[in-house]
C-alpha atoms as a PDB file:
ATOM      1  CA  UNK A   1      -4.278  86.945 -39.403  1.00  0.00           C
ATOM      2  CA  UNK A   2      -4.947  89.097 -35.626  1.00  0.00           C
ATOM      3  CA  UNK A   3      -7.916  87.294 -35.654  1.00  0.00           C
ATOM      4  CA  UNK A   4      -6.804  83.552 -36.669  1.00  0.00           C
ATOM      5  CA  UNK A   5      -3.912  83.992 -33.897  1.00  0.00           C
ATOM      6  CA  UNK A   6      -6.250  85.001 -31.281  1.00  0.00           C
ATOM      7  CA  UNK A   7      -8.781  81.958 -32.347  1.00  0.00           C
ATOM      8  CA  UNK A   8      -5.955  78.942 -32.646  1.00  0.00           C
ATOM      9  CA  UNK A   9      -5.051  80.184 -29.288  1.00  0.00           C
ATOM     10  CA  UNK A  10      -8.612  79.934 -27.702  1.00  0.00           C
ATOM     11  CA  UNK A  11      -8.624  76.205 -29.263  1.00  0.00           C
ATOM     12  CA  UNK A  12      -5.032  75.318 -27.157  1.00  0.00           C
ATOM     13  CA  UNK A  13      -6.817  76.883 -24.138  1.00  0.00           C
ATOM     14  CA  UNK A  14     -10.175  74.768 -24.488  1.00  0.00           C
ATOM     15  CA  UNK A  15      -8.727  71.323 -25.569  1.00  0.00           C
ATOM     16  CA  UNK A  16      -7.083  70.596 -21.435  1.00  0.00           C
ATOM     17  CA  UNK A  17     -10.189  71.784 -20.334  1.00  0.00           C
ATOM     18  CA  UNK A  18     -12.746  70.064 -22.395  1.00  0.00           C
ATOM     19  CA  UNK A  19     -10.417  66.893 -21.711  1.00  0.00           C
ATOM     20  CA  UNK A  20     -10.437  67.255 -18.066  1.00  0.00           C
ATOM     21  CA  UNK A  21     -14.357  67.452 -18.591  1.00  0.00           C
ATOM     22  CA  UNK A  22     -13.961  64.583 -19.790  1.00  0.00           C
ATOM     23  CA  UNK A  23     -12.802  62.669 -17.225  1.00  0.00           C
ATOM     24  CA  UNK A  24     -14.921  64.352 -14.832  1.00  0.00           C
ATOM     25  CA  UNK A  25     -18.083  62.790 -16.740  1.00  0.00           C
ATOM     26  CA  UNK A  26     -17.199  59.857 -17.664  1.00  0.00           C
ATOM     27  CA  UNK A  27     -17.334  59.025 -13.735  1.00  0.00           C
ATOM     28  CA  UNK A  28     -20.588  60.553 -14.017  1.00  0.00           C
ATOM     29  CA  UNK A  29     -21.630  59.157 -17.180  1.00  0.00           C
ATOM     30  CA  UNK A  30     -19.854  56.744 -18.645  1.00  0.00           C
ATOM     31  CA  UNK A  31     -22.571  54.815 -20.191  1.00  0.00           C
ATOM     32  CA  UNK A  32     -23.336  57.657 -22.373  1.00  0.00           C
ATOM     33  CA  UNK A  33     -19.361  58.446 -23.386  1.00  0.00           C
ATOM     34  CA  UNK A  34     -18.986  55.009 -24.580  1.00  0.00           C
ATOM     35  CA  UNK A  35     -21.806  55.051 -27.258  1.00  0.00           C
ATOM     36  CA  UNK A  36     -21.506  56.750 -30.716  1.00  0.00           C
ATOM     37  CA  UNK A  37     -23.605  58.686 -32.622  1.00  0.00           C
ATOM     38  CA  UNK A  38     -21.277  59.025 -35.628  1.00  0.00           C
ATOM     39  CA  UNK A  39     -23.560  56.792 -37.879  1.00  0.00           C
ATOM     40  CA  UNK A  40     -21.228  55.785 -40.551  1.00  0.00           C
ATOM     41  CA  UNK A  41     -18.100  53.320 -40.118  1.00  0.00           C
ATOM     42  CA  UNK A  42     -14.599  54.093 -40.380  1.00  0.00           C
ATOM     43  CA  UNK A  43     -11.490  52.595 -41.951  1.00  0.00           C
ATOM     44  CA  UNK A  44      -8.554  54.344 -41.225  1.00  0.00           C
ATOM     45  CA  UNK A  45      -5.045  53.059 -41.950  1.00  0.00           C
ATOM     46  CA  UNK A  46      -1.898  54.206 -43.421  1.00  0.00           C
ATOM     47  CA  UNK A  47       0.990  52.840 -46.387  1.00  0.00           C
ATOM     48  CA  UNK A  48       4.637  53.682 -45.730  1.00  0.00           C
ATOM     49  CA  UNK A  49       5.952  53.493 -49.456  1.00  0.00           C
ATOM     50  CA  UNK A  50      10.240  53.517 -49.650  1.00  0.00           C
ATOM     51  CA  UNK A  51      11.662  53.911 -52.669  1.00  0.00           C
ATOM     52  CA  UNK A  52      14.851  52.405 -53.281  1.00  0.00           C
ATOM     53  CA  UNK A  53      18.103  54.270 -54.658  1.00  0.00           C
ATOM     54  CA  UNK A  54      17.032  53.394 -59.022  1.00  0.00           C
ATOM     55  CA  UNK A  55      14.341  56.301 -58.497  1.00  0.00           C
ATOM     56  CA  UNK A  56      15.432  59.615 -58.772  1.00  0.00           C
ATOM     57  CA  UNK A  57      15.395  60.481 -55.705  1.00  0.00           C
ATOM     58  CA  UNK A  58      15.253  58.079 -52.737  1.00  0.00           C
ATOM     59  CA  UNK A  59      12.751  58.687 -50.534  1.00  0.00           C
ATOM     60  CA  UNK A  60       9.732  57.764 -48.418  1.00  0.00           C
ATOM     61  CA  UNK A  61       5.973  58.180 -49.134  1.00  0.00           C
ATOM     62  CA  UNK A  62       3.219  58.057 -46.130  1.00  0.00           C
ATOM     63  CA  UNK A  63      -0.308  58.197 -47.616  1.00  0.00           C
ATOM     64  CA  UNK A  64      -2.411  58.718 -44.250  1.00  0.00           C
ATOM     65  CA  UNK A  65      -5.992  57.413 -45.545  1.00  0.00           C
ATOM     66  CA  UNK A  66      -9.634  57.729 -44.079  1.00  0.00           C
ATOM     67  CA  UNK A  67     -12.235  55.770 -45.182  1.00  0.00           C
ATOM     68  CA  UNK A  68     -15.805  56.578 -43.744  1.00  0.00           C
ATOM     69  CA  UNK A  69     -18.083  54.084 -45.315  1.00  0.00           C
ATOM     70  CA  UNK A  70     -21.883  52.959 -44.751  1.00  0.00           C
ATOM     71  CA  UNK A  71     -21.601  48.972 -43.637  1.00  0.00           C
ATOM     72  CA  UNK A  72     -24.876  47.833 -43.524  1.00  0.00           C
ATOM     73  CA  UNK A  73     -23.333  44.952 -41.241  1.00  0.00           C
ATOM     74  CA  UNK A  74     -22.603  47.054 -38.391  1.00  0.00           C
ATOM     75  CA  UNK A  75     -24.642  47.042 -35.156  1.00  0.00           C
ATOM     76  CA  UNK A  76     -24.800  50.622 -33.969  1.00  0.00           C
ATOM     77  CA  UNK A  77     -26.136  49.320 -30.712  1.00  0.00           C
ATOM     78  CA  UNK A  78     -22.571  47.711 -29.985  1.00  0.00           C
ATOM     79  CA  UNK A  79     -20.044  50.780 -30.422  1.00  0.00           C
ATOM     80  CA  UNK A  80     -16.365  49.892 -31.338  1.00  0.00           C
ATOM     81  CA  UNK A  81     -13.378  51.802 -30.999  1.00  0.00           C
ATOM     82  CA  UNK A  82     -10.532  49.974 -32.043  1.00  0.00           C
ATOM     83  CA  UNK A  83      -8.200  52.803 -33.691  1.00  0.00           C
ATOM     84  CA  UNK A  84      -5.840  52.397 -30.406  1.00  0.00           C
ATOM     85  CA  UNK A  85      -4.473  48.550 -31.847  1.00  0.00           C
ATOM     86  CA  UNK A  86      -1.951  48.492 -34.295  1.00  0.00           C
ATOM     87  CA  UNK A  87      -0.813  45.502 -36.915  1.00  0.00           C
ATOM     88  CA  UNK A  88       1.370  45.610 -39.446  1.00  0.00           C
ATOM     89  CA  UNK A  89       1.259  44.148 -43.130  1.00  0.00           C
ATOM     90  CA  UNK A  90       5.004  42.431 -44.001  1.00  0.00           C
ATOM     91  CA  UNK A  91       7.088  44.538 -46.074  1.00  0.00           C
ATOM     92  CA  UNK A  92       7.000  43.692 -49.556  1.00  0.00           C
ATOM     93  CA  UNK A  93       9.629  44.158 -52.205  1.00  0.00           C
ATOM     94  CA  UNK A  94       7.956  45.384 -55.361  1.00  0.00           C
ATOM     95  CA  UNK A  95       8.601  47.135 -58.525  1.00  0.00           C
ATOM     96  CA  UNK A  96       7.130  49.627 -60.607  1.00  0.00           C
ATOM     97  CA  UNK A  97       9.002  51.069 -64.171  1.00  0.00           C
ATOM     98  CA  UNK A  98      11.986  48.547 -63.204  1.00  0.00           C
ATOM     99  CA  UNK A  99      12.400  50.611 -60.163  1.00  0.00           C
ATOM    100  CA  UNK A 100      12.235  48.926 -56.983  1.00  0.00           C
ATOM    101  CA  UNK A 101      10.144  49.937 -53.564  1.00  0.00           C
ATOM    102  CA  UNK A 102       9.399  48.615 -50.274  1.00  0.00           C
ATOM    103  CA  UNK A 103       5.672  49.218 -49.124  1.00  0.00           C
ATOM    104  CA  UNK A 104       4.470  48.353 -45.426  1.00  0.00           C
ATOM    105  CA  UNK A 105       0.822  48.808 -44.626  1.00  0.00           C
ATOM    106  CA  UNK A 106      -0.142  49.546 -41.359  1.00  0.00           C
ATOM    107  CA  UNK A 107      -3.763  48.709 -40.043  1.00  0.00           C
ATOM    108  CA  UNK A 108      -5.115  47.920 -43.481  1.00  0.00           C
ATOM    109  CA  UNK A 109      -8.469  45.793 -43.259  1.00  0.00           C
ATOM    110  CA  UNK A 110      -9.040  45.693 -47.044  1.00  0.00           C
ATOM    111  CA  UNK A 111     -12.841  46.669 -45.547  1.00  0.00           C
ATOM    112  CA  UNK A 112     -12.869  43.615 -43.299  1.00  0.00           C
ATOM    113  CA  UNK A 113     -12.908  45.381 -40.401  1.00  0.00           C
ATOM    114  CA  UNK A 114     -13.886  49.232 -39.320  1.00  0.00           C
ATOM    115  CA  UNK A 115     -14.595  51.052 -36.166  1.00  0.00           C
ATOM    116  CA  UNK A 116     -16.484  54.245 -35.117  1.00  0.00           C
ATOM    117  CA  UNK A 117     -15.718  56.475 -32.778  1.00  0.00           C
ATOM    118  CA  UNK A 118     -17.216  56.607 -28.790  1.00  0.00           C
ATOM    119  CA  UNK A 119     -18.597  59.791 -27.954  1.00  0.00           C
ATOM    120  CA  UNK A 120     -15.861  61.017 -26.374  1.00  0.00           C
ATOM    121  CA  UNK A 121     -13.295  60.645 -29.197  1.00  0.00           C
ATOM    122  CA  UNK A 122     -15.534  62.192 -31.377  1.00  0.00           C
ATOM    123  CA  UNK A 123     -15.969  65.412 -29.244  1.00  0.00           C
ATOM    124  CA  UNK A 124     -12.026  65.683 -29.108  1.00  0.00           C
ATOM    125  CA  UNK A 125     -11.540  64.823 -32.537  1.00  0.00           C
ATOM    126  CA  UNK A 126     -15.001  67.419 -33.956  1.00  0.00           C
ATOM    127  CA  UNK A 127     -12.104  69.787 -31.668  1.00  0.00           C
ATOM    128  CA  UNK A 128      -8.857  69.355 -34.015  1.00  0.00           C
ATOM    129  CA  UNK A 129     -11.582  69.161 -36.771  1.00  0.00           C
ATOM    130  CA  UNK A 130     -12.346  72.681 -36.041  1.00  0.00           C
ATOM    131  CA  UNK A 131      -8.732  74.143 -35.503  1.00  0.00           C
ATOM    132  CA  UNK A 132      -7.560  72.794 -39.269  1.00  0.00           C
ATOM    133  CA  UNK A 133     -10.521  74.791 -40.533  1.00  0.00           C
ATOM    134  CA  UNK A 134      -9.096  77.834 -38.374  1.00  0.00           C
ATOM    135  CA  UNK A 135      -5.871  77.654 -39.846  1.00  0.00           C
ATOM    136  CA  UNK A 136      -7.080  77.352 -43.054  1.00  0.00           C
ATOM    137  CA  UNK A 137      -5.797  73.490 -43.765  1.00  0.00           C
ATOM    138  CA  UNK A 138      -9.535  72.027 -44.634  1.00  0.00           C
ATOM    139  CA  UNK A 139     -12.767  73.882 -45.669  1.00  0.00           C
ATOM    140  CA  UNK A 140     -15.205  71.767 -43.478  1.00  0.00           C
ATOM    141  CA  UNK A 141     -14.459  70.683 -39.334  1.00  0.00           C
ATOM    142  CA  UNK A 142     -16.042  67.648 -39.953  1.00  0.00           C
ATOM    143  CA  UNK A 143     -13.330  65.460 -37.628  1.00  0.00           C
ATOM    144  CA  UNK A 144     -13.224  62.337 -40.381  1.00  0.00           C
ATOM    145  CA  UNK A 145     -14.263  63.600 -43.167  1.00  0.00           C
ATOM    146  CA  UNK A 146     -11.782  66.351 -44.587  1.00  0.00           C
ATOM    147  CA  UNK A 147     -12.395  68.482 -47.651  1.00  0.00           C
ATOM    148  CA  UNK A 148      -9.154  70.262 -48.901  1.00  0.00           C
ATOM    149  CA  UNK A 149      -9.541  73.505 -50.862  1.00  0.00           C
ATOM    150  CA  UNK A 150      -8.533  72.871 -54.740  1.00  0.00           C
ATOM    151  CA  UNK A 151      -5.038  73.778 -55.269  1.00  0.00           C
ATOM    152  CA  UNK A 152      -3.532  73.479 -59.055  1.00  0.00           C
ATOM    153  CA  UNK A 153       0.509  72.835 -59.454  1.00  0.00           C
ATOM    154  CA  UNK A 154       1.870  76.086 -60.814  1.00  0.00           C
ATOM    155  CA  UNK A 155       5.433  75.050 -60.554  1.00  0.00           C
ATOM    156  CA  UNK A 156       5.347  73.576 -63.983  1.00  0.00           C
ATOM    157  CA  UNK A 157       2.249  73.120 -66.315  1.00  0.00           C
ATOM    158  CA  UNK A 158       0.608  69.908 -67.852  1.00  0.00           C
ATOM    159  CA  UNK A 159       3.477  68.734 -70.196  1.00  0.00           C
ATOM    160  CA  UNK A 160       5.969  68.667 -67.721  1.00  0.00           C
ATOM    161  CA  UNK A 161       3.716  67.060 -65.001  1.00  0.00           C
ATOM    162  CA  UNK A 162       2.780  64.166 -67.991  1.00  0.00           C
ATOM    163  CA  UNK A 163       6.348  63.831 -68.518  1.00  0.00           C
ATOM    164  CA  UNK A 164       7.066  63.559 -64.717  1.00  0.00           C
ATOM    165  CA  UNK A 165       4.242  61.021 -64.117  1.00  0.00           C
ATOM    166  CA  UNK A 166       4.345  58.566 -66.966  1.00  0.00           C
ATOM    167  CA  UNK A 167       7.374  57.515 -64.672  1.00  0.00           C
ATOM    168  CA  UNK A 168       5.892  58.164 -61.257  1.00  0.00           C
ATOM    169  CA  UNK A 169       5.002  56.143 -58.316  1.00  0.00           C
ATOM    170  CA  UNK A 170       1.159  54.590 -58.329  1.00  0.00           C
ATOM    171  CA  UNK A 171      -0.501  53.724 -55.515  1.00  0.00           C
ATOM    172  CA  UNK A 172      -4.169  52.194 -55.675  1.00  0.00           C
ATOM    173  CA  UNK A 173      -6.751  53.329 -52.484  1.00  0.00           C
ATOM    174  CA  UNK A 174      -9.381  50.937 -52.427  1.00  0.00           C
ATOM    175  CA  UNK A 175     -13.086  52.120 -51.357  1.00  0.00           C
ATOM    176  CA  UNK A 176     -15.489  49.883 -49.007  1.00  0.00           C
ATOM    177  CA  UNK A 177     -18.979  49.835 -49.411  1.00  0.00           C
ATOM    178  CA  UNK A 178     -21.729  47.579 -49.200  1.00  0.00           C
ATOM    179  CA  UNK A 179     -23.498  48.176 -52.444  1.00  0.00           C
ATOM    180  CA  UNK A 180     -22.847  46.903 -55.893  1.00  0.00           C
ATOM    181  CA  UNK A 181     -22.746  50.794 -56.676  1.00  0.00           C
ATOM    182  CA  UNK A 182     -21.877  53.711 -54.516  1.00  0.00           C
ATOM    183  CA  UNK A 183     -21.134  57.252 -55.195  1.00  0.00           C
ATOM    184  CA  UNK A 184     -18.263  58.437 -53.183  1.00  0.00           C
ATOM    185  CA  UNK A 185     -16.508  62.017 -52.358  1.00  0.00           C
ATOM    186  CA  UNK A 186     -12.513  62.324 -51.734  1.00  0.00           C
ATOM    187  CA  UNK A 187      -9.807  64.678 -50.585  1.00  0.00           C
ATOM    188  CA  UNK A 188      -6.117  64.487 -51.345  1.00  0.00           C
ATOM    189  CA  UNK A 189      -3.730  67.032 -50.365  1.00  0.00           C
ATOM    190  CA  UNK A 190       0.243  66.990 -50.361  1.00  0.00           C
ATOM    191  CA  UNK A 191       3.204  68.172 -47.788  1.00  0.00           C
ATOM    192  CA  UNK A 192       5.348  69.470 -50.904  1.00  0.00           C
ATOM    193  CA  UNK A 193       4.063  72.543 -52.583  1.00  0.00           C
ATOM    194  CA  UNK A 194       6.778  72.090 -55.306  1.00  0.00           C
ATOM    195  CA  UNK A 195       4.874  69.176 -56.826  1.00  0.00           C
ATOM    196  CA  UNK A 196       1.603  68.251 -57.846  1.00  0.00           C
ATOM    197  CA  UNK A 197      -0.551  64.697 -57.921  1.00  0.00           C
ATOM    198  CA  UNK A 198      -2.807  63.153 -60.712  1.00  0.00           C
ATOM    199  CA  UNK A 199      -5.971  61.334 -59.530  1.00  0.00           C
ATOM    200  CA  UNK A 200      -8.337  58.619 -61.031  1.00  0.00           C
ATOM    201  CA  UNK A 201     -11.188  57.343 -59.710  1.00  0.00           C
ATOM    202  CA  UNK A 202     -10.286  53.870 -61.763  1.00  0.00           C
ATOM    203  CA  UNK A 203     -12.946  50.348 -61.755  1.00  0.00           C
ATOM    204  CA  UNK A 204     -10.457  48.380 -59.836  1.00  0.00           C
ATOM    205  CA  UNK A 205      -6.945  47.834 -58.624  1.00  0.00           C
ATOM    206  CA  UNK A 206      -5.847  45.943 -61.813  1.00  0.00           C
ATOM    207  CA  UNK A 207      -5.697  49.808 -63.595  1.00  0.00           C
ATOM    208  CA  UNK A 208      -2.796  49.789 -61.881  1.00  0.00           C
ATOM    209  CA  UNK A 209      -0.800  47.302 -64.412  1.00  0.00           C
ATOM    210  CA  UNK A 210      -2.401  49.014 -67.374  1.00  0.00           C
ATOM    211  CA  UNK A 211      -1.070  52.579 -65.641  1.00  0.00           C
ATOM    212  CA  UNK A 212       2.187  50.848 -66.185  1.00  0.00           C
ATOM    213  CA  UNK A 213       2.338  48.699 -69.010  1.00  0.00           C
ATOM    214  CA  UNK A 214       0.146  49.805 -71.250  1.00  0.00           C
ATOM    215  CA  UNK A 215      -0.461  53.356 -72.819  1.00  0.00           C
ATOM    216  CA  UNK A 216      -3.902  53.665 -72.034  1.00  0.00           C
ATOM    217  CA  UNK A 217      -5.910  52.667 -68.654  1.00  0.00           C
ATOM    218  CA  UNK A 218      -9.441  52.589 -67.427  1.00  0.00           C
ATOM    219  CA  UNK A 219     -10.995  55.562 -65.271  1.00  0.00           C
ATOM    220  CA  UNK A 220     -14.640  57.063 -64.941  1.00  0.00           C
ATOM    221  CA  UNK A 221     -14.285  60.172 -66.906  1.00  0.00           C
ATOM    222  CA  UNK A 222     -16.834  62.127 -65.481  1.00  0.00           C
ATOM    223  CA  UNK A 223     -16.308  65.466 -64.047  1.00  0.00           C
ATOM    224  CA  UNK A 224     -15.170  65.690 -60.055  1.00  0.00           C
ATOM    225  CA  UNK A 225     -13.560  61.532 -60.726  1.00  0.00           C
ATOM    226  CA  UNK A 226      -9.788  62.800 -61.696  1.00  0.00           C
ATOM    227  CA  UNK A 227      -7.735  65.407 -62.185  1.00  0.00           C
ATOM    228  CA  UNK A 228      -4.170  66.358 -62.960  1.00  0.00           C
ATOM    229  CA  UNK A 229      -1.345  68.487 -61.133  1.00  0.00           C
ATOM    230  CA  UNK A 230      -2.793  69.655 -57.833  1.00  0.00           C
ATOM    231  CA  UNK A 231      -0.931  70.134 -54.777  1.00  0.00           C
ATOM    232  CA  UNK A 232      -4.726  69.456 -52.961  1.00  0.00           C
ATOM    233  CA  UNK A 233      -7.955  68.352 -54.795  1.00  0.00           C
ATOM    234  CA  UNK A 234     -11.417  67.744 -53.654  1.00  0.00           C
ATOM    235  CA  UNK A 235     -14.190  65.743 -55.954  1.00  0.00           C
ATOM    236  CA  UNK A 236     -17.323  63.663 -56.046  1.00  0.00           C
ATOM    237  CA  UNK A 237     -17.543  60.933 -58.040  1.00  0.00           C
ATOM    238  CA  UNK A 238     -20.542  59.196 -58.892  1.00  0.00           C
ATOM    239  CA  UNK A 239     -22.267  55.511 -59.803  1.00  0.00           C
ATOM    240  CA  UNK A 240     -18.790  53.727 -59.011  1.00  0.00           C
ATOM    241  CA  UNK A 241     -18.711  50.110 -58.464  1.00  0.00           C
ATOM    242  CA  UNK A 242     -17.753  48.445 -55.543  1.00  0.00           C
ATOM    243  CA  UNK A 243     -14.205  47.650 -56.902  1.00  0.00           C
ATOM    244  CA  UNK A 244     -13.364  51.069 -57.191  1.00  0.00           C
ATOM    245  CA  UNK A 245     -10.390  53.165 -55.692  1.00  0.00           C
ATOM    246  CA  UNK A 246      -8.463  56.358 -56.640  1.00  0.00           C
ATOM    247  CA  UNK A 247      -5.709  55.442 -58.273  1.00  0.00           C
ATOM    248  CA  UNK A 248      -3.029  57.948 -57.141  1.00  0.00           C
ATOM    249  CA  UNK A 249       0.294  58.968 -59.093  1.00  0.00           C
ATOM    250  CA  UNK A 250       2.829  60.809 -57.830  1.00  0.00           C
ATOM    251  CA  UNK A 251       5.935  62.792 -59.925  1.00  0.00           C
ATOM    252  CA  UNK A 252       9.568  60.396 -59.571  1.00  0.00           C
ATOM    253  CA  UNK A 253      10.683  63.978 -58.571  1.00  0.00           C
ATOM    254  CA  UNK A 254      10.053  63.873 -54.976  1.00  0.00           C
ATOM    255  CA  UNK A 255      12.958  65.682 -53.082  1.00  0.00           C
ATOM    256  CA  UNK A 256      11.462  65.834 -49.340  1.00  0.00           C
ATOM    257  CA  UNK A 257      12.263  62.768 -47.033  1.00  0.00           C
ATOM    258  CA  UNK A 258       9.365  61.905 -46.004  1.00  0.00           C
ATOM    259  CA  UNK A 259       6.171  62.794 -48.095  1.00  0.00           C
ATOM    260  CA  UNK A 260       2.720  62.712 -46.746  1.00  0.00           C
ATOM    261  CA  UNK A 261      -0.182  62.067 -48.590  1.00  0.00           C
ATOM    262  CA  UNK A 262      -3.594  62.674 -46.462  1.00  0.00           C
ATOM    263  CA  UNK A 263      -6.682  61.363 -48.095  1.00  0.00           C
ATOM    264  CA  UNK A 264     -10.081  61.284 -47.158  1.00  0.00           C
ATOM    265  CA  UNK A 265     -12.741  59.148 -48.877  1.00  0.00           C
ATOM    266  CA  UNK A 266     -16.223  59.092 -48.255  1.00  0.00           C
ATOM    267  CA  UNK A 267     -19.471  57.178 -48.997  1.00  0.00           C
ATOM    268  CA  UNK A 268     -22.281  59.394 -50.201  1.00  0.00           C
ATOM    269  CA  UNK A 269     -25.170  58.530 -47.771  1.00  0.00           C
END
């Protein structure tokens, strides 16, 4: 713990300094800050998810998503950074076990567009990369691709988590890739230790309607492409096709205002 203090406190100390560097070089060398040699794309974006007073308990849901991808349309010579502009999907009314939600996506492409990081956002960001891993919140510093240790649900075991989810909340992340098939590796990890999350690495977003109307849907069943009642859960899943997306359920017992999903998908290069 001595030594975890005395480390996050070295990282607060070098973060000023490395920014003032910074802006020191980029006088200097500001060709050289503005290119990139993070060599995949990235697709970040986020889904504010309210759920109206018919669920059990009225909340809000904020599943932060990363997406690095490999877009074989990109031109690596032309570096783009275009995290810092925001747009906004319209709200939508929707419904899911007669239970009514407003969803709001914010900066969601659907893979049409990506960005990867200049040179000096990725040297700040490899920095709060490396301070998660110091406090234990990710096993790799890796600054856009996360890996979350695996952390089961002991709150309550399989039956109650089945019973909890067959009238959850279901939200579909979509992959992007530029290959009929694609093996990709994800993350998911939760704010509320009380609960715990089922995961499916499903063939496309119309799973979603079987989820919820029928008793059975379609999910690769391999080992590492789901798994049931985990507070955080890390997997690979292989020979997907380009359709594919986790499909994501969460317990209708969700008692913290807000609660935040983080996920981190990646393309296997």
């Amino acid at each position: 713990m001595y030594f975890g203090g005395v480390m996050k406190r070295i990282f607060y100390v070098i973060i000023p300094i490395v920014a003032f560097a910074l802006v020191l070089s980029n006088a200097l060398f500001g060709e050289i800050l503005f290119d990139s040699f993070y060599q995949q794309d990235i697709d970040k974006y986020s889904i504010y998810v309210h759920l109206q007073q018919d669920w059990k308990h009225s909340g809000n849901i904020l599943f932060d998503v990363t997406n690095v991808w490999s877009n074989t349309k990109t031109d690596f010579s032309k570096p783009s950074d275009t995290s810092l502009f925001s747009s906004y999907n319209s709200n939508q009314l929707q419904y899911q076990h007669g239970k009514s939600f407003v969803e709001l996506k914010h900066d969601f492409s659907n893979c049409d567009s990506s960005w990867k990081p200049i040179s000096y956002r990725y040297i700040i960001d490899s920095i709060r990369g490396k301070i998660d891993l110091v406090q234990g919140i990710r096993l790799n510093d890796d600054p856009y691709v996360s890996v979350f240790p695996n952390s089961l649900n002991f709150n309550y075991g399989a039956e109650k988590q089945a019973e909890y989810a067959k009238q959850g909340y279901v939200q579909f992340i979509p992959i992007c890739t530029s290959s009929e098939t694609t093996s990709y590796e994800y993350s998911i990890s939760l704010n509320d230790d009380n609960i715990g999350f089922d995961v499916y690495f499903v063939p496309s977003e119309d799973e979603i309607a079987n989820y919820l109307e029928n008793d059975s849907f379609g999910f690769y069943p391999q080992e590492g492409c789901h798994a049931q009642n985990y507070h955080s859960f890390s997997g690979v899943c292989q020979n997907v096709g380009k359709d594919s997306g986790l499909l994501i359920v969460l317990p209708d017992d969700l008692r913290l205002a807000l609660t935040k999903v983080r996920i981190s998908i990646h393309e296997k290069l």
